[in-house]
Protein backbone atom coordinates (compact mmCIF):
# COMPACT_ATOMS: atom_id res chain seq x y z
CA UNK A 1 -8.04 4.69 18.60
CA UNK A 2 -5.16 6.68 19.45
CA UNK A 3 -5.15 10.39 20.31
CA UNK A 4 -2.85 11.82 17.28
CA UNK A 5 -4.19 15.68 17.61
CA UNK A 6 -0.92 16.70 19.42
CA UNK A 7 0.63 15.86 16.02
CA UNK A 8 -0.44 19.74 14.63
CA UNK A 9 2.13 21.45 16.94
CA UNK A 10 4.95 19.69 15.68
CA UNK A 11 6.77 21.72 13.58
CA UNK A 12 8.41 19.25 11.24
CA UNK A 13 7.39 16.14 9.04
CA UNK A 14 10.24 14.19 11.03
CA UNK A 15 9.14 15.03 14.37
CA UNK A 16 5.26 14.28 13.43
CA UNK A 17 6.31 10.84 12.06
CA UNK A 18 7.99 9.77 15.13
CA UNK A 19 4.92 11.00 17.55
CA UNK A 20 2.80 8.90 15.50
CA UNK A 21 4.47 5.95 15.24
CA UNK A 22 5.31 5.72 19.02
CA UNK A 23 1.68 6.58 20.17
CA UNK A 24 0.43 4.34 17.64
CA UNK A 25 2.65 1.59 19.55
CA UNK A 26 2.09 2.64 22.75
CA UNK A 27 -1.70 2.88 22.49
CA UNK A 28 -1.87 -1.05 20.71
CA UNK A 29 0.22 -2.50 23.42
CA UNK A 30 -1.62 -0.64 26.07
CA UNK A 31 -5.32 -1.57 24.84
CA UNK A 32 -4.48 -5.15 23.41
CA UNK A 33 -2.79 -6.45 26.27
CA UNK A 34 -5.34 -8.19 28.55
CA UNK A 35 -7.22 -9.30 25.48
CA UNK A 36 -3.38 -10.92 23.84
CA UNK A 37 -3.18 -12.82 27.48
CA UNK A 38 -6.18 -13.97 26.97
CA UNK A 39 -5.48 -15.53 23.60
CA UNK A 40 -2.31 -16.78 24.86
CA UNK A 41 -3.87 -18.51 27.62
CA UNK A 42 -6.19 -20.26 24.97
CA UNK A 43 -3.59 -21.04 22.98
CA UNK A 44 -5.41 -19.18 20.04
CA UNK A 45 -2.56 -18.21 17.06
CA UNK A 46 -3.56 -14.40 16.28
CA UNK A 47 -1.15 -11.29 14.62
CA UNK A 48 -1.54 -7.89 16.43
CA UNK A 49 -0.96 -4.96 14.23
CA UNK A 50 -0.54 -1.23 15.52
CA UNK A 51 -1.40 1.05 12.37
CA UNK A 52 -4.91 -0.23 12.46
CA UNK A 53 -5.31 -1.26 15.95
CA UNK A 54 -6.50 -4.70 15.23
CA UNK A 55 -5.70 -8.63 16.04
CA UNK A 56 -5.88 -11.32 13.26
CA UNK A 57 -7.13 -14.39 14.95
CA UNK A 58 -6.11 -17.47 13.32
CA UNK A 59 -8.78 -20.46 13.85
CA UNK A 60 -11.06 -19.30 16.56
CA UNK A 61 -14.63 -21.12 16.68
CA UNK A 62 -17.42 -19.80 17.27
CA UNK A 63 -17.68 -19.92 20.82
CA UNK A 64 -14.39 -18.21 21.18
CA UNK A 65 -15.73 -15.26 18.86
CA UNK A 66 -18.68 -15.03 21.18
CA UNK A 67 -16.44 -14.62 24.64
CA UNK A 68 -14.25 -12.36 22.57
CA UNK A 69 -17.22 -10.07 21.56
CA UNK A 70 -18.65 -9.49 25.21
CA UNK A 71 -15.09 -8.07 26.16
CA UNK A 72 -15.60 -4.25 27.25
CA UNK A 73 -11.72 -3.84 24.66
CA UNK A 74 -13.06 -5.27 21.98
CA UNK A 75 -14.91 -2.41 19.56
CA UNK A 76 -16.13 -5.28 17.13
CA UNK A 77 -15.12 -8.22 15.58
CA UNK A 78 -15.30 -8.63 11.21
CA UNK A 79 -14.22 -11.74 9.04
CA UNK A 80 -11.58 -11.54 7.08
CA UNK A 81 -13.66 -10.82 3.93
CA UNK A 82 -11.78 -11.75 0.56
CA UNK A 83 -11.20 -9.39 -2.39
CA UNK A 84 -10.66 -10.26 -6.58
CA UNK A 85 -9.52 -7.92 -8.80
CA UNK A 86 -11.69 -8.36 -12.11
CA UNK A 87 -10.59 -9.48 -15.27
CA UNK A 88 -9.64 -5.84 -17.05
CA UNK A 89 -11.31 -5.04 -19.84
CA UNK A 90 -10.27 -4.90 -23.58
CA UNK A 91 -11.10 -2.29 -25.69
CA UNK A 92 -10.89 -3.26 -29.40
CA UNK A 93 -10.78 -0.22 -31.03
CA UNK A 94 -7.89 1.21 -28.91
CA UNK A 95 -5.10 3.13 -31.16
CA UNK A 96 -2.22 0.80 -32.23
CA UNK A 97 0.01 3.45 -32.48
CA UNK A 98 1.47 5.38 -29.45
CA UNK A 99 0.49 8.59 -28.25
CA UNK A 100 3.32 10.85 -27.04
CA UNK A 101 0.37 12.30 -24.53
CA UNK A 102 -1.73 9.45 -23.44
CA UNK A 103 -5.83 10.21 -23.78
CA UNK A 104 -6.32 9.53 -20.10
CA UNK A 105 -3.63 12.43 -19.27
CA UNK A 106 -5.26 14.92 -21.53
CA UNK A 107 -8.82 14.02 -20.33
CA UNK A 108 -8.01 15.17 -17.07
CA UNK A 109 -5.68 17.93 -18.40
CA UNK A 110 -2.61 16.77 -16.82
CA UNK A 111 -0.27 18.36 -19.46
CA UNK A 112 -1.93 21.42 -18.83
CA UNK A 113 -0.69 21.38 -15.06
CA UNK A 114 2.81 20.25 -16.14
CA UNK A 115 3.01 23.47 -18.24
CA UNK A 116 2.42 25.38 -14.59
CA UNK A 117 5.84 23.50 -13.32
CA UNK A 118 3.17 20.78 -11.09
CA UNK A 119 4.79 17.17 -11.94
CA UNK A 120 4.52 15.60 -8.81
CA UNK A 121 8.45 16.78 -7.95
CA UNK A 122 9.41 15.97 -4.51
CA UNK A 123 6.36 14.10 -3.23
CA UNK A 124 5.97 9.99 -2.95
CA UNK A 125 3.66 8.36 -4.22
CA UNK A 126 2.70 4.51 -2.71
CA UNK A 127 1.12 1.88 -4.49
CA UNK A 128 -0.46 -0.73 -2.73
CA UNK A 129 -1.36 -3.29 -5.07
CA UNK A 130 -0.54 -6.90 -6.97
CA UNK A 131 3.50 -5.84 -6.97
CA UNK A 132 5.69 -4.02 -9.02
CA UNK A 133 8.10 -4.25 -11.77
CA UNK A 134 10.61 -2.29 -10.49
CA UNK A 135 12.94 -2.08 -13.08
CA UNK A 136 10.26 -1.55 -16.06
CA UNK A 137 11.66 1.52 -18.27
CA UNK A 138 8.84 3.75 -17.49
CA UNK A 139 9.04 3.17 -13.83
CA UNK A 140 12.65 2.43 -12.69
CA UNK A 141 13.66 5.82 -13.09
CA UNK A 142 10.85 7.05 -10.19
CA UNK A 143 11.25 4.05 -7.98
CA UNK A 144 12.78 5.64 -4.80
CA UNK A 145 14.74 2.22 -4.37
CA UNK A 146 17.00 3.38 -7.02
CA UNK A 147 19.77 5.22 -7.28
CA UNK A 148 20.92 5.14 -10.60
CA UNK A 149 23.12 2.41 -10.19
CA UNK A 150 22.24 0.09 -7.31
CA UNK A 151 18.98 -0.70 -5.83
CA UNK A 152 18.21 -0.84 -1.93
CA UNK A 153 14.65 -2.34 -1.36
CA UNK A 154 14.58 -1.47 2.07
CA UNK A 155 11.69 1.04 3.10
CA UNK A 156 10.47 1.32 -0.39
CA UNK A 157 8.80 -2.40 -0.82
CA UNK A 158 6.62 -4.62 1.48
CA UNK A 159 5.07 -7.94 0.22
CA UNK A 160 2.23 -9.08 2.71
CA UNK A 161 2.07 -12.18 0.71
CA UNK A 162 5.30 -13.25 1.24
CA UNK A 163 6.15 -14.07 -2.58
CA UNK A 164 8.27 -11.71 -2.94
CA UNK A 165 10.25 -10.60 0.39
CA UNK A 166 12.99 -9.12 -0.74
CA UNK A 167 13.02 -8.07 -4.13
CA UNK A 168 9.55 -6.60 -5.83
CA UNK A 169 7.81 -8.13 -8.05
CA UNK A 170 4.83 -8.80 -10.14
CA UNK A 171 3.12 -12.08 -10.79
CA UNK A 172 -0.14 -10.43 -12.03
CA UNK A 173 0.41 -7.08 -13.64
CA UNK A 174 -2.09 -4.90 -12.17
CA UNK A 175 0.54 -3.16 -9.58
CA UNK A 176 2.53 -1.79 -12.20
CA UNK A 177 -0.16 -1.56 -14.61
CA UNK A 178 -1.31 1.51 -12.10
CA UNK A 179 2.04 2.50 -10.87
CA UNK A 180 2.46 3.38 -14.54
CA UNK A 181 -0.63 5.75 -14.11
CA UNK A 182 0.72 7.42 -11.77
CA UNK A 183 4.50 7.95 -12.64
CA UNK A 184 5.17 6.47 -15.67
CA UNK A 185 7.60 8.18 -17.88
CA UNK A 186 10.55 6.20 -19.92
CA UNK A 187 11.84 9.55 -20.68
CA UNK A 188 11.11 9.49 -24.38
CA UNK A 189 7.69 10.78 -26.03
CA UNK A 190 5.48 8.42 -24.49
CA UNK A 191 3.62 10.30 -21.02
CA UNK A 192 1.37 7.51 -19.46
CA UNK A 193 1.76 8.67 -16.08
CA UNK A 194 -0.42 11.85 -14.26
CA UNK A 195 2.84 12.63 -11.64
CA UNK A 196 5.85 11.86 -13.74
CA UNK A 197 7.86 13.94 -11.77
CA UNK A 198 6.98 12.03 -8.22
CA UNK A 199 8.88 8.98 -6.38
CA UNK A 200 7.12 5.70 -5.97
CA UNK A 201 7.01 2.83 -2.98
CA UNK A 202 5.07 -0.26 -3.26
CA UNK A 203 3.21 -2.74 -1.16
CA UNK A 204 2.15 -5.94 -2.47
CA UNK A 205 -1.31 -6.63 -0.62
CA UNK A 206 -2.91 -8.88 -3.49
CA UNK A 207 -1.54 -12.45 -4.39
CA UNK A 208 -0.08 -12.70 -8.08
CA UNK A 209 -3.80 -13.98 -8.60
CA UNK A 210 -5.35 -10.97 -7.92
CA UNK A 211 -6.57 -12.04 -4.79
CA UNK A 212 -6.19 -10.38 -1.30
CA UNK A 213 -8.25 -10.12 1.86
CA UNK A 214 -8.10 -7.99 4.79
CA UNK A 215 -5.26 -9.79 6.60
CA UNK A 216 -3.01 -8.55 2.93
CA UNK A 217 -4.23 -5.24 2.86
CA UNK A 218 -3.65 -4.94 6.83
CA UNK A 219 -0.28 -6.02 6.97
């Protein structure tokens, strides 16, 4: 893994950010290189990520895992286990009527924090989930991909699934379902989320199934 530790004497967030991301890159290219020759040599398909130094290999048998697992660069080697959101529960005798302050807020005494002037204000908060409705009314107002008038995408939406490259979206529901937790607000009486004051991002690392597996949540 990469050294970060010389990140604590940098004195600002944009300075920190950049160390990071260059010795993350610099310490994936250094460590996977003989094994990515190798692979290339076999002809074996793979992605190489940085973040999490890791290599997806695409269609290796199991002889090829074996040789792979005796090299002294590789720390261990996992299957791609796969992941399924469960079907959420209904609860029948949930209120019909809305609540300005939802139950889940007050339970945790969010409102009582607001009251202190703590709303979240000037922090991000990223979802990474089954997608996002961007432009729902209780969330379009904190998605940091809006301006008010026109919406840039860039830097504030990923889709590892590839269903939706450019512009988010949400097949299943469950993405904005708990982006709403966390920042919904439409402005009027109705508080469903804890940081309505915050900014949100989103990565979509589950299919609009509700499916994902470690290659999704990876990328």
């Amino acid at each position: 893994k990469a050294d970060l530790s010389a990140t604590r004497q940098l004195r600002t967030k944009e300075a920190k950010g950049a160390y990071v991301y260059s010795t993350l890159r610099a310490t994936a290219e250094r460590t996977q290189k003989a094994l990515r020759a190798e692979l290339d040599a076999q002809g074996v398909r793979y992605q190489p990520f940085y973040i999490a130094n890791k290599i997806f290999v695409r269609g290796s048998d199991s002889q090829m895992a074996l040789t792979l697992a005796a090299r002294p660069d590789v720390a261990r080697i996992t299957p791609n286990r796969q992941y399924q959101l469960p079907r959420p529960g209904i609860n029948p005798g949930a209120a019909a009527h809305i609540t300005a302050i939802e139950p889940n807020l007050t339970f945790i005494h969010a409102d009582q924090v607001w009251a202190m002037g703590i709303n979240g204000s000037g922090t991000v908060l990223a979802g990474n989930d089954t997608g996002l409705q961007w432009d729902h009314s209780a969330i379009i107002n904190h998605y940091r991909g809006w301006n008010g008038v026109t919406a840039d995408h860039n830097y504030n939406w990923w889709d590892a699934t590839g269903t939706y490259p450019t512009v988010p979206g949400d097949g299943h529901g469950h993405g904005t379902h708990t982006t709403g937790t966390m920042v919904g607000d439409d402005g009027g009486s109705n508080q469903i989320g804890v940081a309505p004051g915050a900014r949100t991002i989103h990565c979509k690392n589950m299919t609009d199934g509700g499916g994902g597996d470690d290659m999704t949540f990876t990328t």
